[in-house]
Structures are given as structure tokens and as C-alpha cells.
Protein backbone atom coordinates (compact mmCIF):
# COMPACT_ATOMS: atom_id res chain seq x y z
CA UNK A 1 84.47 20.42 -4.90
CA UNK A 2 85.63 23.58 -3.50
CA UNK A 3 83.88 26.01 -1.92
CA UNK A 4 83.51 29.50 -3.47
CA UNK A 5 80.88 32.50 -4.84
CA UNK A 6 79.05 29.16 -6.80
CA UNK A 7 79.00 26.68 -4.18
CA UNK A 8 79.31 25.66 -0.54
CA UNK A 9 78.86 22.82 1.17
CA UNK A 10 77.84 23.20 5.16
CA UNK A 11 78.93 19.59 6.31
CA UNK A 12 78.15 20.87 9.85
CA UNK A 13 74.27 21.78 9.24
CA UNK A 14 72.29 19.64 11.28
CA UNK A 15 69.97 18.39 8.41
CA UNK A 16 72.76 17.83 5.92
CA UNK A 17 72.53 15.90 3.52
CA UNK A 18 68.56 17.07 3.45
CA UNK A 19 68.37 15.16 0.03
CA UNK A 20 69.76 12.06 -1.09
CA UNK A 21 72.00 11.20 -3.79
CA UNK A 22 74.46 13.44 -4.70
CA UNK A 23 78.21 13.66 -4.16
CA UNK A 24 78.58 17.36 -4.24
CA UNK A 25 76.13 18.73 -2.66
CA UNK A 26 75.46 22.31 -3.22
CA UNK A 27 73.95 24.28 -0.27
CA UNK A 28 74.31 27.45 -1.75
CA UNK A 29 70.40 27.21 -2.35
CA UNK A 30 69.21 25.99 1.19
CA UNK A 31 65.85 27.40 0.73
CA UNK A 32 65.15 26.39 -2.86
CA UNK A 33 64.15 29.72 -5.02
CA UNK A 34 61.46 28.14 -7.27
CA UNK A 35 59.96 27.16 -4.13
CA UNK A 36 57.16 29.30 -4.64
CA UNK A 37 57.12 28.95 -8.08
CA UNK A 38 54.19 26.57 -10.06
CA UNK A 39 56.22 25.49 -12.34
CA UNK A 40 60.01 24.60 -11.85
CA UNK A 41 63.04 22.60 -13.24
CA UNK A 42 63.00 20.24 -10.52
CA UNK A 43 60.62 17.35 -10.07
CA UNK A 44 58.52 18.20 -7.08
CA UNK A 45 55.02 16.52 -6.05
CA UNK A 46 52.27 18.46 -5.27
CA UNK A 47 49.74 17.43 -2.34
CA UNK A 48 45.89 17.74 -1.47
CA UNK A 49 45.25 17.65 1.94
CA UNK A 50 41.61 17.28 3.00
CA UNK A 51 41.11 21.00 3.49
CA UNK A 52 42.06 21.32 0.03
CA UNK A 53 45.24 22.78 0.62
CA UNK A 54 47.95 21.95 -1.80
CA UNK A 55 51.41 21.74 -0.60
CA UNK A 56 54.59 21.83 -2.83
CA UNK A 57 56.32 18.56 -2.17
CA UNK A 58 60.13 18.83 -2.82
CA UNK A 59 61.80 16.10 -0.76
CA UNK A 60 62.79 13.87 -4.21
CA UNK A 61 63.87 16.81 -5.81
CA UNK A 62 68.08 18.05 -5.74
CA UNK A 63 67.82 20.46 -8.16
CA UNK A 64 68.98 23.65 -6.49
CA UNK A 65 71.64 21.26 -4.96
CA UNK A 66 73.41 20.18 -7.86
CA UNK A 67 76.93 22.48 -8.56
CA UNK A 68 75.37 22.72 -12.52
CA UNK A 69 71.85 23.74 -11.41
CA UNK A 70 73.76 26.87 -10.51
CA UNK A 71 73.48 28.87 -13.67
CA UNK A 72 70.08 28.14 -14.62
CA UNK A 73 69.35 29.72 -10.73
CA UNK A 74 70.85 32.56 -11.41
CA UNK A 75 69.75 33.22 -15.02
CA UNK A 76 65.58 32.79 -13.28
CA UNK A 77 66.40 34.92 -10.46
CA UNK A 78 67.69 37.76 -12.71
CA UNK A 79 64.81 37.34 -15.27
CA UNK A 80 62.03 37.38 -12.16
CA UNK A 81 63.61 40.55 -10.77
CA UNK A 82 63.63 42.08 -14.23
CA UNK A 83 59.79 40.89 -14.79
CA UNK A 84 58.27 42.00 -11.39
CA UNK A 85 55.78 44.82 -10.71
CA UNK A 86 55.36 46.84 -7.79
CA UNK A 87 51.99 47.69 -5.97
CA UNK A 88 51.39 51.43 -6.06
CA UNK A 89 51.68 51.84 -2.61
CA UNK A 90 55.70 50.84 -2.93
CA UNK A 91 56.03 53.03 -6.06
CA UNK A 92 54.66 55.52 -3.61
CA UNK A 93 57.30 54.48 -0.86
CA UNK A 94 60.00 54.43 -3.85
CA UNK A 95 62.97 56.80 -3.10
CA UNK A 96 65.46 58.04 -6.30
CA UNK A 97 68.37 55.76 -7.06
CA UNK A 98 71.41 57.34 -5.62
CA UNK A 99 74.27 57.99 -8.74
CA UNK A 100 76.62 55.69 -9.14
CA UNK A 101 80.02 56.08 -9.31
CA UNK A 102 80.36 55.70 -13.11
CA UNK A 103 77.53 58.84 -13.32
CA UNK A 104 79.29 60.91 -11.09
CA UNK A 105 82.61 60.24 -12.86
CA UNK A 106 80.86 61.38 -16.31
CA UNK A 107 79.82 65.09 -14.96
């Protein structure tokens, strides 16, 4: 598969492959977004340490690295950022939104 804006594949990264099983492998998503997510489309284990710590197990999952997980990436990312609230001391820190090119072009 060729590289471009929807995948890459970084043959010289010291851990690649870091999963198993997959001809094209898609390193566009290194550091997998759902990562911090509960729930996700991959298939990740979760583990209790004896502290009671759980940790987000995600070395039998390829998700993120499969060139047709691609889409449904984006698609989340977009509807997080759309979804997300800011703490009132950011929406105090908050500057205007500079016009864009299509605004000034209307005046």
C-alpha cells in the first residue's frame, strides 16, 4: 500500500511491527486514539493489578493499524471534538476566533 494523508507505514521504527498479523500495517495511529477511551472498537483486555489499578491492555488489538480502521478514526475524533466541554477557567483563557478568509471576503 502506498503511503499518503490515510496511511504510512514507518518500516524503520524500532518497534515495528508492534502488533502482529497484518500485511499493511497502518502507523498512521502510533499512539492509538481510543486509548483512553472505556469503550472502543478494538478488542483490548483490561487488567487489575493488586493496588487495584486497572490498566488498558491493547497488545492483541490492530485496530488503529488496519488501512480500513481509518475512517471510523476519523469520524470518533471529529464527533469527540464536537462533544467536549471546556472547564471555565479555559473559557476564561479563550481568545476570539480570528475571521477567516471566506468572512473577510463577504464584507
Amino acid at each position: 500500500m502506498e503511503n499518503s494523508y490515510r496511511f504510512f507505514e514507518n518500516r524503520d521504527c524500532q518497534y515495528f511491527p508492534c502488533h502482529k498479523g497484518l500485511e499493511n500495517f497502518n502507523c498512521m495511529f502510533c499512539y492509538c486514539p481510543f486509548y483512553l477511551s472505556e469503550k472502543c472498537p478494538g478488542n483490548p483486555t483490561f487488567i487489575r493489578r493488586e493496588n487495584g489499578e486497572i490498566i488498558k491492555d491493547c497488545t492483541d488489538c490492530n485496530f488503529p493499524h488496519r488501512p480500513e480502521s481509518y475512517d471510523v478514526i476519523i469520524k470518533w475524533i471529529m464527533h469527540e471534538n464536537r462533544h467536549r466541554t471546556f472547564s471555565e477557567e479555559i473559557r476564561k483563557k479563550a481568545v476570539p476566533a480570528r475571521p477567516t478568509e471566506n468572512e473577510n471576503n463577504e464584507s
